[in-house]
Each structure stands twice: as C-alpha cells, then as structure tokens.
C-alpha atoms as a PDB file:
ATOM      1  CA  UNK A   1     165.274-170.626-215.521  1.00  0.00           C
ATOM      2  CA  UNK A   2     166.220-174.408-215.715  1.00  0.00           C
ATOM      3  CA  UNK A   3     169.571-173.396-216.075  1.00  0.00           C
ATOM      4  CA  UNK A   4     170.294-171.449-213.122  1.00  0.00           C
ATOM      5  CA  UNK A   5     171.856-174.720-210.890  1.00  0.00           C
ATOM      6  CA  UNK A   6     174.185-175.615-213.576  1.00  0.00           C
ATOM      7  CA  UNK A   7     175.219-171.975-214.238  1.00  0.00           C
ATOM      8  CA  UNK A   8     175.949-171.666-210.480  1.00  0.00           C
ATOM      9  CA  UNK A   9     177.662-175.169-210.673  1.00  0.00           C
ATOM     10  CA  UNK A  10     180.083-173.624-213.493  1.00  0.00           C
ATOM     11  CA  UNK A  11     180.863-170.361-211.781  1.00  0.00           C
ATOM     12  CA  UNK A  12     182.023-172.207-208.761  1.00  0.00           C
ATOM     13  CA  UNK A  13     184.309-174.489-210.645  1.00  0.00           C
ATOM     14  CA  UNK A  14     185.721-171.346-212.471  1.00  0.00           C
ATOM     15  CA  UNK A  15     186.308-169.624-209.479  1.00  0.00           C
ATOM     16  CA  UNK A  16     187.643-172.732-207.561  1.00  0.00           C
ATOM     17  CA  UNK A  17     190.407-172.385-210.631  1.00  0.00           C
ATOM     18  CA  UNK A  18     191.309-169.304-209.298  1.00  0.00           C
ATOM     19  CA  UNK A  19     191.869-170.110-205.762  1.00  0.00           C
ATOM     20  CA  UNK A  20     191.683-166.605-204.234  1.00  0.00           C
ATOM     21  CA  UNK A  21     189.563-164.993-207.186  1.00  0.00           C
ATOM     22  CA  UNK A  22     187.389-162.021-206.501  1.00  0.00           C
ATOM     23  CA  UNK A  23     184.004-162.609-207.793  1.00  0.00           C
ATOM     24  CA  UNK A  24     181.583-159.785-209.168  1.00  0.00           C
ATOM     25  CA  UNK A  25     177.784-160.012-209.400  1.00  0.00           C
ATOM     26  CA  UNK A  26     175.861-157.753-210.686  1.00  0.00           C
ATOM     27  CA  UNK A  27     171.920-157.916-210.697  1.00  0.00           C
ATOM     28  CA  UNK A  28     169.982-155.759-213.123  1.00  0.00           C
ATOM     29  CA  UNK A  29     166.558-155.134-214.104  1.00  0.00           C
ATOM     30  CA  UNK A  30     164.328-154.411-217.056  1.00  0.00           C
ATOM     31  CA  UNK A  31     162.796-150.689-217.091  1.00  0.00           C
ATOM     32  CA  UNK A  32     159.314-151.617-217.645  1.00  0.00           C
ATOM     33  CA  UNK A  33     158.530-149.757-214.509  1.00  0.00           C
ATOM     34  CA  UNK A  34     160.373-146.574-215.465  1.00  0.00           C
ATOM     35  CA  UNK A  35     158.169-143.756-214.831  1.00  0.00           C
ATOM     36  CA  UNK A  36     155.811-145.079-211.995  1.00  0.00           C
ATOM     37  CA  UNK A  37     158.569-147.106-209.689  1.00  0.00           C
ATOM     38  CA  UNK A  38     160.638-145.856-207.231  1.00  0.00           C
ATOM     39  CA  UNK A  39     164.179-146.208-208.870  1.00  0.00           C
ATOM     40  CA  UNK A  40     165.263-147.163-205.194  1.00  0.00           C
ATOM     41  CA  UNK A  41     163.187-150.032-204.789  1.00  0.00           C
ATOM     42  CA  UNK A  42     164.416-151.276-208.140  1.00  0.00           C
ATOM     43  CA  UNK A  43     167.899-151.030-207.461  1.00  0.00           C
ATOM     44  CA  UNK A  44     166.961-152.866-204.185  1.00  0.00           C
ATOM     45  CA  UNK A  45     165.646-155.375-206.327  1.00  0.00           C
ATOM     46  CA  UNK A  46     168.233-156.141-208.567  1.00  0.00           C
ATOM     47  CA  UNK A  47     170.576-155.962-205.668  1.00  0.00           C
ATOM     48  CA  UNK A  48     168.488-158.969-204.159  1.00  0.00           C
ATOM     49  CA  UNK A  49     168.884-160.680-207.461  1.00  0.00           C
ATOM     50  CA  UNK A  50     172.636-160.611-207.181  1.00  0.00           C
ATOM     51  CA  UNK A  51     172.917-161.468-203.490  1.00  0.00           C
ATOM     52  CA  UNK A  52     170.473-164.910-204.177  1.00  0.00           C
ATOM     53  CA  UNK A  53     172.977-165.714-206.468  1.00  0.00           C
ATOM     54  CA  UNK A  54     175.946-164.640-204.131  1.00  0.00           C
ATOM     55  CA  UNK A  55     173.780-166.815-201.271  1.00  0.00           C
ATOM     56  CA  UNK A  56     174.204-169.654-203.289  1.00  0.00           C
ATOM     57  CA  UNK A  57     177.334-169.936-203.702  1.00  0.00           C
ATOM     58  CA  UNK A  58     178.425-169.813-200.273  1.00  0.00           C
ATOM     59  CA  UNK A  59     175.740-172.018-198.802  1.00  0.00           C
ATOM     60  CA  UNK A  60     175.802-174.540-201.816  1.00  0.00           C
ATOM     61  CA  UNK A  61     179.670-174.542-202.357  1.00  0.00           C
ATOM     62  CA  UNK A  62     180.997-173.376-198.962  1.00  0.00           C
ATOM     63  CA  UNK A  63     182.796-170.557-200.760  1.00  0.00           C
ATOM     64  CA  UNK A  64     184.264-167.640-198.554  1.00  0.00           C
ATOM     65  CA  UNK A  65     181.815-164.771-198.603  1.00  0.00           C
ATOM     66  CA  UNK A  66     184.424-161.918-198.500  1.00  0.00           C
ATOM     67  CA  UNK A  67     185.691-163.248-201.846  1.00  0.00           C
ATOM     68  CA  UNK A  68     182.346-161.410-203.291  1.00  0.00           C
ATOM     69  CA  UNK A  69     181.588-158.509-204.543  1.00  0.00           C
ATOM     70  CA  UNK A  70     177.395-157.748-204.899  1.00  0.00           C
ATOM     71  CA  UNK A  71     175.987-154.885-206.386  1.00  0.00           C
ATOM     72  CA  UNK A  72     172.362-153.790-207.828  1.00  0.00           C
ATOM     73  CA  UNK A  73     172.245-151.738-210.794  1.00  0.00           C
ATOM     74  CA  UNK A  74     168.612-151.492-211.651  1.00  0.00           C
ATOM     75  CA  UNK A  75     167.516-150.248-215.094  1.00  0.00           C
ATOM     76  CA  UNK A  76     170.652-148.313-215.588  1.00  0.00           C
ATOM     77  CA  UNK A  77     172.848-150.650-217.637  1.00  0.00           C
ATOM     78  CA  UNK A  78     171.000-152.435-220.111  1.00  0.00           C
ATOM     79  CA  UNK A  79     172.119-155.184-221.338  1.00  0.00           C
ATOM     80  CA  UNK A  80     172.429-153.947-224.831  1.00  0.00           C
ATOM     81  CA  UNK A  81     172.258-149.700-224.443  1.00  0.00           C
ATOM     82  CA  UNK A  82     170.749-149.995-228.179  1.00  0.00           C
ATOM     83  CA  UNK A  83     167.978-152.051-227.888  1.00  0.00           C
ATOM     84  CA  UNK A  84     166.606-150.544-223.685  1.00  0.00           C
ATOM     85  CA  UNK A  85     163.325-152.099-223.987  1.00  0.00           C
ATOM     86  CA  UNK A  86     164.382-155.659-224.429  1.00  0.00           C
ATOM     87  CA  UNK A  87     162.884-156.785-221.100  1.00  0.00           C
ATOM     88  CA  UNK A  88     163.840-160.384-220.968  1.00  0.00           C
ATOM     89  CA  UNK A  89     167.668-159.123-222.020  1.00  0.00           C
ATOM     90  CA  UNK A  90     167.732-156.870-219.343  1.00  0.00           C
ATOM     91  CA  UNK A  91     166.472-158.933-216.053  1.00  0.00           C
ATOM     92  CA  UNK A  92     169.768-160.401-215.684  1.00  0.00           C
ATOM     93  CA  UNK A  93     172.543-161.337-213.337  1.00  0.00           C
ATOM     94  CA  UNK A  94     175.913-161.217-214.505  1.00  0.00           C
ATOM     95  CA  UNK A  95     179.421-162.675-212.685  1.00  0.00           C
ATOM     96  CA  UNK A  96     182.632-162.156-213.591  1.00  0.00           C
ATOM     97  CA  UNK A  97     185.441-163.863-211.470  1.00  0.00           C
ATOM     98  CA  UNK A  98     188.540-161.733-211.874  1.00  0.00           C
ATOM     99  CA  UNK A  99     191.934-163.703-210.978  1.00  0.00           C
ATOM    100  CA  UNK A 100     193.709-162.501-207.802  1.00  0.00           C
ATOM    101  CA  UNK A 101     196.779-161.564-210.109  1.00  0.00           C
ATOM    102  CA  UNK A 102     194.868-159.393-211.893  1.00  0.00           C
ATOM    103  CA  UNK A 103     193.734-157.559-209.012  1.00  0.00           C
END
C-alpha cells in the first residue's frame, strides 16, 4: 500500500499529541482460508501484521515500546460482520491511540 509511510507518519504525530498515550494495534485477516488453515497460524499472522506496524514506530520514531499494545485477531472480527467475505476489507491493521486520561 503506498500509503502505509504516511499513515505511520500520522499515527506518530497523533500519539506524540498525547504524550503518554497508550496505543492499540490490532492486525486482522481475511477468512479466505477458513476451512483448510490452521486458525492458529492465522492469528499468528495477523499478529505479525500488527507488530510490523508496532516495529515501525519505535525504530522509525524512537517511540517507547511499552506504550503499545499488539494483538492478532485473525478472521474473527471482520471488518464489517455483514459483508465477512470482503477480503480486501478484512486484511487490515487498525490503531487507536487512547489518551492517558482516558485510561
């Protein structure tokens, strides 16, 4: 995606506005494979997805790695419950950066 460096560009400046923010990633995956892959493996994968992103962050923005929060969710929230089989909706990282005052 050509707009993955800018997207990790804007998450650090929104976090940076929070000073001591907690930041959430969560990595997902399409269920294509449903059926005939290991659900394990494909949580494993979509927890990879959200660490990369986690990675850079910390190596590209020095950002303190304890402020994260990385989890891998797999096929079992799609993106849009309604519509499972939208593959490209569903291979997805999202972030959320949640204020330290609302912690």
């Amino acid at each position: 995606d050509g707009n993955v460096e800018y997207t990790i560009e804007e998450i650090a400046k929104l976090a940076g506005q929070f000073g001591a923010a907690r930041i959430v990633i969560e990595g997902h995956t399409d269920g294509s494979m449903k059926g005939s892959a290991d659900e394990s493996l494909v949580k494993e994968l979509s927890t990879r997805r959200a660490n990369a992103v986690k990675e850079a962050l910390v190596n590209k923005f020095k950002m303190a790695p304890n402020q994260f929060t990385a989890t891998g969710y797999g096929w079992g929230k799609p993106a849009d419950p309604k519509d499972p089989d939208n593959h490209a909706k569903n291979r997805r990282v999202e972030v959320k950066v949640v204020p330290a005052e609302a912690q």
